[in-house]
N, C-alpha and C. Protein backbone atom coordinates (compact mmCIF):
# COMPACT_ATOMS: atom_id res chain seq x y z
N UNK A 1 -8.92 -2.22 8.86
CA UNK A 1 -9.18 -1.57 7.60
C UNK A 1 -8.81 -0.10 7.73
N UNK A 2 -7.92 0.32 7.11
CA UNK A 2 -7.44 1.57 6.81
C UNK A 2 -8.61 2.76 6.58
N UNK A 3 -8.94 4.08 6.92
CA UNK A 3 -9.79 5.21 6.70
C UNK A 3 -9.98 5.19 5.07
N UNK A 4 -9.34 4.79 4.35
CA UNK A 4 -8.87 5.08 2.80
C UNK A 4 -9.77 4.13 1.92
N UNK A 5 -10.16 3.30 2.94
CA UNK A 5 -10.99 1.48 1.99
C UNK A 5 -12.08 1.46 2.47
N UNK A 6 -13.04 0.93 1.66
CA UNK A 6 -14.04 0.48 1.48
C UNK A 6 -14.29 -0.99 1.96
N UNK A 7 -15.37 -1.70 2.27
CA UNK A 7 -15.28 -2.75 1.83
C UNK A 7 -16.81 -3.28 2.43
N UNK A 8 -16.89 -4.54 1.52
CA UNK A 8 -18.05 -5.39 1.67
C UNK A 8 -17.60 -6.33 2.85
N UNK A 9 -16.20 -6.65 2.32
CA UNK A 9 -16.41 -8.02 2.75
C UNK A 9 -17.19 -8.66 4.63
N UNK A 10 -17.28 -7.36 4.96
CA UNK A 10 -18.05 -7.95 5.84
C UNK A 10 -19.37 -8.39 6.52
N UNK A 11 -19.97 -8.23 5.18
CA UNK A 11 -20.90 -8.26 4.85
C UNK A 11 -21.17 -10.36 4.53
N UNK A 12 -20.58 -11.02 4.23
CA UNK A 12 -19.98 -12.52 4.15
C UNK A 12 -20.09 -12.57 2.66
N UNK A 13 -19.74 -11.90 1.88
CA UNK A 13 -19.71 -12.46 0.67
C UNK A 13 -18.09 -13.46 0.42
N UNK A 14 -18.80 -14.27 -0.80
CA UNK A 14 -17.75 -15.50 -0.61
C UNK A 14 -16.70 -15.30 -1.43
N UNK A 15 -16.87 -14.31 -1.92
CA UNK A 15 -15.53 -13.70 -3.04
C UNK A 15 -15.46 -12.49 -2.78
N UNK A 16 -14.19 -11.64 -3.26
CA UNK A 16 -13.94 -10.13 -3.20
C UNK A 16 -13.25 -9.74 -4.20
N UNK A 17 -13.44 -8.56 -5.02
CA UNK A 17 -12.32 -8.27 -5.94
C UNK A 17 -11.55 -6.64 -4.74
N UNK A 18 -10.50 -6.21 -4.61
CA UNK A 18 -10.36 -5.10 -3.99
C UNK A 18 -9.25 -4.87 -5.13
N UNK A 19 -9.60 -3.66 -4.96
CA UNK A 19 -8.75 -2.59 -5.78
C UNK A 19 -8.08 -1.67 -5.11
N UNK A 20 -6.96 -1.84 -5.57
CA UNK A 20 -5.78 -0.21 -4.82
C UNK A 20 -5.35 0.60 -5.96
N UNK A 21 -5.66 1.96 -5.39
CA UNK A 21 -5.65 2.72 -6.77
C UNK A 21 -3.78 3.18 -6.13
N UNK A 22 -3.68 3.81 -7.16
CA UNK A 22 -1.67 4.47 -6.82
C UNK A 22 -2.44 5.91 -6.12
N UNK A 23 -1.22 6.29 -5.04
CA UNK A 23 -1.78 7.32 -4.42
C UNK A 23 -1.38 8.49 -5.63
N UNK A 24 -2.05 9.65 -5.77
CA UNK A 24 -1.76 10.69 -6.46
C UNK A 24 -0.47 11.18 -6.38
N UNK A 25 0.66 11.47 -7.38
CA UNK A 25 1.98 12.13 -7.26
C UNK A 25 1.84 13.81 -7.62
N UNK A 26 2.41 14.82 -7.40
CA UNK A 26 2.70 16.27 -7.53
C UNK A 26 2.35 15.84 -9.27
N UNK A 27 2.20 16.80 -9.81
CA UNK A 27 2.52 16.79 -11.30
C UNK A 27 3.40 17.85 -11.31
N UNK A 28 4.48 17.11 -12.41
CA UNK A 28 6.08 18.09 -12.62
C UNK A 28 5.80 18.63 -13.87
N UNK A 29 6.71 19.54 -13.77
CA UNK A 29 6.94 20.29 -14.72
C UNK A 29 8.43 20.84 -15.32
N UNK A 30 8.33 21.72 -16.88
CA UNK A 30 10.00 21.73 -16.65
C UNK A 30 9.54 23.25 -17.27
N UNK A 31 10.02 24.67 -16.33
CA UNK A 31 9.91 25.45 -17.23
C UNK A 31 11.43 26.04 -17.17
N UNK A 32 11.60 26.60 -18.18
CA UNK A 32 13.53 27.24 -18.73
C UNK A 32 14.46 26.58 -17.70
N UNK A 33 14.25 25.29 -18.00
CA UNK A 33 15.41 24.58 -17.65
C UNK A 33 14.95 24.05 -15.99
N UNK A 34 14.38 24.83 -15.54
CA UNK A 34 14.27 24.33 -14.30
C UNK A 34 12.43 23.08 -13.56
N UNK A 35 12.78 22.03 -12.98
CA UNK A 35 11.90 21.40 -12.83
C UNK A 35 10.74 22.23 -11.64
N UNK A 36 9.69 22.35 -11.47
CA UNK A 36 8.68 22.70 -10.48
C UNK A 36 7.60 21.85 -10.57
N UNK A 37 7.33 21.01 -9.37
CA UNK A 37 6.06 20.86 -8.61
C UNK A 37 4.56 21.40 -8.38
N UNK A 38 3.74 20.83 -9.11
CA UNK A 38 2.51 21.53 -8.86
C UNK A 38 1.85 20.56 -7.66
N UNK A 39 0.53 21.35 -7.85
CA UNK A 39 -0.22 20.27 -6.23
C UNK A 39 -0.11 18.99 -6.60
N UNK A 40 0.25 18.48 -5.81
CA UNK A 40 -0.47 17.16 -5.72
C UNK A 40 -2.06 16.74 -5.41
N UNK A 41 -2.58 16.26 -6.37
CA UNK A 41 -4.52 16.24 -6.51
C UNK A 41 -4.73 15.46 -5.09
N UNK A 42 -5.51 15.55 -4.12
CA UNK A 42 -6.38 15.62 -3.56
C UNK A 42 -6.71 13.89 -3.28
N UNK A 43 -5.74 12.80 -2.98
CA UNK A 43 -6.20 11.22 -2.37
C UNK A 43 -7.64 11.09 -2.47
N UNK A 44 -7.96 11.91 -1.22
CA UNK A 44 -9.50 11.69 -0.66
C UNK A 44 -10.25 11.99 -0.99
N UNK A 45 -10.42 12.98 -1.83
CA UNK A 45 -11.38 13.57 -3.13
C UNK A 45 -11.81 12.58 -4.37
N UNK A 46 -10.61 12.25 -4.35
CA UNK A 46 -10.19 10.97 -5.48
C UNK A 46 -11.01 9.61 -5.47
N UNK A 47 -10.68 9.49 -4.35
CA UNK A 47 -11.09 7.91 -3.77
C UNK A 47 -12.64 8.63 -3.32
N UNK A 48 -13.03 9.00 -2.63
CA UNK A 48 -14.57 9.43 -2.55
C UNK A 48 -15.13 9.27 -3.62
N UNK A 49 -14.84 10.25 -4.74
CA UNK A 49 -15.36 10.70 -6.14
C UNK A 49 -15.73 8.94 -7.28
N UNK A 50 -14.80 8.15 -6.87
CA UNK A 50 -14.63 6.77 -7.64
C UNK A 50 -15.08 5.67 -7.45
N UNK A 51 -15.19 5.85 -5.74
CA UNK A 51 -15.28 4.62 -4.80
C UNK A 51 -16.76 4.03 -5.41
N UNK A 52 -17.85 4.87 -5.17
CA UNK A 52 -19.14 4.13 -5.79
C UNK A 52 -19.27 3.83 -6.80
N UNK A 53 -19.18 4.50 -8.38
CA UNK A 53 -19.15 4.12 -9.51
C UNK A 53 -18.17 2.94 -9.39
N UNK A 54 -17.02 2.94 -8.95
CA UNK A 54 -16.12 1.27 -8.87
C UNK A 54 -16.97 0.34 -8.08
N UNK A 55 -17.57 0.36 -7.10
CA UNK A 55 -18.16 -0.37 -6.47
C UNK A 55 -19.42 -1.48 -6.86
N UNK A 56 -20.32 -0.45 -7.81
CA UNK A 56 -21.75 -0.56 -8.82
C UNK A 56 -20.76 -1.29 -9.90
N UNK A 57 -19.55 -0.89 -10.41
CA UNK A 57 -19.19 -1.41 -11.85
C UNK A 57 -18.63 -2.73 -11.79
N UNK A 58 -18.45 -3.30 -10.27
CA UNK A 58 -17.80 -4.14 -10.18
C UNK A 58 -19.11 -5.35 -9.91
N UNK A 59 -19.80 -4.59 -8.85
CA UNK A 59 -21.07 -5.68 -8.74
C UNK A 59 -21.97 -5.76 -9.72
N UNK A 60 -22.04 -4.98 -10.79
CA UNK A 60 -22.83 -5.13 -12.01
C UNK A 60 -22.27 -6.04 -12.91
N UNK A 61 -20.56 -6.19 -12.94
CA UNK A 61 -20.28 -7.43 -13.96
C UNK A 61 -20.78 -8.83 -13.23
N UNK A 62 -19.52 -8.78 -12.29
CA UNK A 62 -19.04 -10.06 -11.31
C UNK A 62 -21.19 -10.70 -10.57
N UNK A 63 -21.69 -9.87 -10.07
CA UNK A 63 -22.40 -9.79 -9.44
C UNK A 63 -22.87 -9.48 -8.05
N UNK A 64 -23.78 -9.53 -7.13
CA UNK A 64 -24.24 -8.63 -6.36
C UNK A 64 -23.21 -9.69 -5.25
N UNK A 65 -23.30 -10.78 -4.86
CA UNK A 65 -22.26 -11.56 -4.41
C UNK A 65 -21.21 -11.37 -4.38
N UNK A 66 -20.82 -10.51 -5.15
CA UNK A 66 -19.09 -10.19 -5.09
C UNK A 66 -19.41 -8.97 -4.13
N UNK A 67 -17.69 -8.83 -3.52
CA UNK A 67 -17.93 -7.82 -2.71
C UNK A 67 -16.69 -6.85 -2.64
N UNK A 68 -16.62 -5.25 -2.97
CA UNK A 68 -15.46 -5.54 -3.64
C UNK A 68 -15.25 -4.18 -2.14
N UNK A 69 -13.61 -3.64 -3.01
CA UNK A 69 -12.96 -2.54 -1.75
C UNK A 69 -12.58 -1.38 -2.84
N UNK A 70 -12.04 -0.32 -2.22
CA UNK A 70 -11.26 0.19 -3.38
C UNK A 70 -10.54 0.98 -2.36
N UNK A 71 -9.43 0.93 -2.36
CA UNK A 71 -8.07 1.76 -1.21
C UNK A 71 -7.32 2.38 -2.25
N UNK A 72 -6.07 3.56 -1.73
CA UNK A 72 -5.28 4.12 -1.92
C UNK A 72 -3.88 3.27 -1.37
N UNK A 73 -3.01 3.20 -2.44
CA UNK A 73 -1.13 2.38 -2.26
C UNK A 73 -0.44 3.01 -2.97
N UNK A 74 0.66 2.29 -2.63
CA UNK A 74 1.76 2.80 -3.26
C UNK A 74 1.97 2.84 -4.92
N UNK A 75 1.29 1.72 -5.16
CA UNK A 75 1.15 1.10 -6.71
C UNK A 75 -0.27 0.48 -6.89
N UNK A 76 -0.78 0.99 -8.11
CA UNK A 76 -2.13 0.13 -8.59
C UNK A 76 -1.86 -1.28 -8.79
N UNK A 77 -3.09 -2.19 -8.23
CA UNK A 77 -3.18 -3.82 -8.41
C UNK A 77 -4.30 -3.86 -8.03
N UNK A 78 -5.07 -5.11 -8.63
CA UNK A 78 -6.34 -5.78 -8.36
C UNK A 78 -6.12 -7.15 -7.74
N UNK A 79 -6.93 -7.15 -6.87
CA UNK A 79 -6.98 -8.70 -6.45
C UNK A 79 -8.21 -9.24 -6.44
N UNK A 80 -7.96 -10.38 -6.84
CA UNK A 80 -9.47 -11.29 -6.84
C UNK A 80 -9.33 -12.45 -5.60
N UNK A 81 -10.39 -12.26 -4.91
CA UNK A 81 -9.93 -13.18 -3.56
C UNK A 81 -11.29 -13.98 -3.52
N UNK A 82 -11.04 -15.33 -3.40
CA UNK A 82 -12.17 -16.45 -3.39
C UNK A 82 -12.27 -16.93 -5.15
N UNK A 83 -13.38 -17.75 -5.28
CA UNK A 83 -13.40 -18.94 -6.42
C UNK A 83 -14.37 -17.66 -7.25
N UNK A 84 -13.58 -17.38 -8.78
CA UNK A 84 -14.58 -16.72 -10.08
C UNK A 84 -14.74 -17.80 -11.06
N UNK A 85 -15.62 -18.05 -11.80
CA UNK A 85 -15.02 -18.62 -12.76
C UNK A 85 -14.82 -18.25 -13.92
N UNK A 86 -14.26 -16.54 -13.98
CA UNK A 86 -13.46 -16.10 -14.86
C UNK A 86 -12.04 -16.57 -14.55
N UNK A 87 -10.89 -16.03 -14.89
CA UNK A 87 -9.47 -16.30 -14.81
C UNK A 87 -9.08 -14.95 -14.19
N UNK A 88 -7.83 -15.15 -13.52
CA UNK A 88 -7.44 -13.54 -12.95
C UNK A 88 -7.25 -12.65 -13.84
N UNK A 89 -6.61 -13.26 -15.32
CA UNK A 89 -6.37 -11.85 -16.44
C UNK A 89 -8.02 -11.13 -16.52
N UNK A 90 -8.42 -12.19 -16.74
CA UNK A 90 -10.15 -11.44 -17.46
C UNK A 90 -10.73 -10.81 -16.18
N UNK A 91 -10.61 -11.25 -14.76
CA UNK A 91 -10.72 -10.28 -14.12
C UNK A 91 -10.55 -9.30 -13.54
N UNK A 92 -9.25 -8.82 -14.07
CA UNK A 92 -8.32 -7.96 -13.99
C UNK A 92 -9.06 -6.82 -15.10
N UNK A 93 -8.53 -7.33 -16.38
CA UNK A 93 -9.34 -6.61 -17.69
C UNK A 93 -10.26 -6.03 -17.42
N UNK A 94 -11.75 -6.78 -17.12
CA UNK A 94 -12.73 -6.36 -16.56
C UNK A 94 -12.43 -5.10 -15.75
N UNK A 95 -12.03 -4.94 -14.44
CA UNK A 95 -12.17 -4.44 -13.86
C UNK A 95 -11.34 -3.13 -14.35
N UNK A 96 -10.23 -3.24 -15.27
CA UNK A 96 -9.71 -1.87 -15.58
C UNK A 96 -10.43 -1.07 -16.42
N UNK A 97 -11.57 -2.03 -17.49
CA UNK A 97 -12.74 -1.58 -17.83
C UNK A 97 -12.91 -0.22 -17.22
N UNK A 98 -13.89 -1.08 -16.12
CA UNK A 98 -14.36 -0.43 -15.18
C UNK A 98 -13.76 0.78 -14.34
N UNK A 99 -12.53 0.62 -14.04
CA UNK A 99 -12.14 1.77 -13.62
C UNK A 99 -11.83 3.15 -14.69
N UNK A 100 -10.98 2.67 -15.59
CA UNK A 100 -11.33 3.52 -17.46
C UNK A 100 -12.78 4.44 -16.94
N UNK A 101 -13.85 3.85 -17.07
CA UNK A 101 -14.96 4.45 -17.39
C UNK A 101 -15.62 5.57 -15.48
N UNK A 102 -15.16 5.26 -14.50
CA UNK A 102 -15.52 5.84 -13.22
C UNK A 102 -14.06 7.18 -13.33
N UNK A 103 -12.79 6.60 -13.91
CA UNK A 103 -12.55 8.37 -14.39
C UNK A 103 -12.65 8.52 -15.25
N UNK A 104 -13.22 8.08 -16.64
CA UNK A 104 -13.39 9.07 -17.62
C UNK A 104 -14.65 9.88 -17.21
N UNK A 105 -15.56 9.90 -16.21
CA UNK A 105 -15.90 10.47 -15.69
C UNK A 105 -16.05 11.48 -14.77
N UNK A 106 -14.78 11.31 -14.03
CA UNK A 106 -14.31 12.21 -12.84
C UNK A 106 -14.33 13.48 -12.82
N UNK A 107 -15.46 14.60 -12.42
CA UNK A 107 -15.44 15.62 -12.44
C UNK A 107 -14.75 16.05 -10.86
N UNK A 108 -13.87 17.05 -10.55
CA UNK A 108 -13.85 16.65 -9.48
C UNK A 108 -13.94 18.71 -8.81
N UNK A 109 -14.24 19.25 -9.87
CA UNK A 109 -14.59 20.63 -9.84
C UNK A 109 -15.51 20.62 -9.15
């Protein structure tokens, strides 16, 4: 397990949802013609700041049995690993819910 993830699963739960968030890019800019680079925000700030509210939002739908992760990749995806008996879209949905609402929160001042 990577420094970057979380996880239950070793804990034996019989399902997992894990989440990979996209790692943070520079934010660009274009001023008189020319492009510039600002910081790039802060991975680990990021993933700290989210990791629990994702964690609570995920075991509050699915339940305390689920066991979920939340890492930093190249590209955002959810996976649902073991038997739901939702469908992968709805647990997908769900969970972007959930992530929606842990940054519309994100103070990170």
């Amino acid at each position: 397990m990577s420094e970057n993830q979380a996880s239950d699963s070793d804990q034996g739960y019989t399902r997992e949802i894990q989440v990979i968030l996209a790692r943070p890019q520079p934010q660009v800019s274009i001023e008189k013609g020319k492009v510039t680079k600002g910081p790039t925000p802060d991975a680990e700030r990021i993933l700290a700041a989210v990791r629990g509210p994702i964690i609570q939002g995920i075991q509050a739908r699915f339940g305390r049995d689920t066991g979920a992760s939340v890492s930093m990749g190249r590209r955002a995806e959810v996976k649902a690993v073991g038997k739901f008996k939702e469908k992968a879209g709805e647990v997908q949905e769900a969970v972007g819910e959930i992530l929606e609402a842990a940054f519309s929160d994100l103070d990170l001042d």
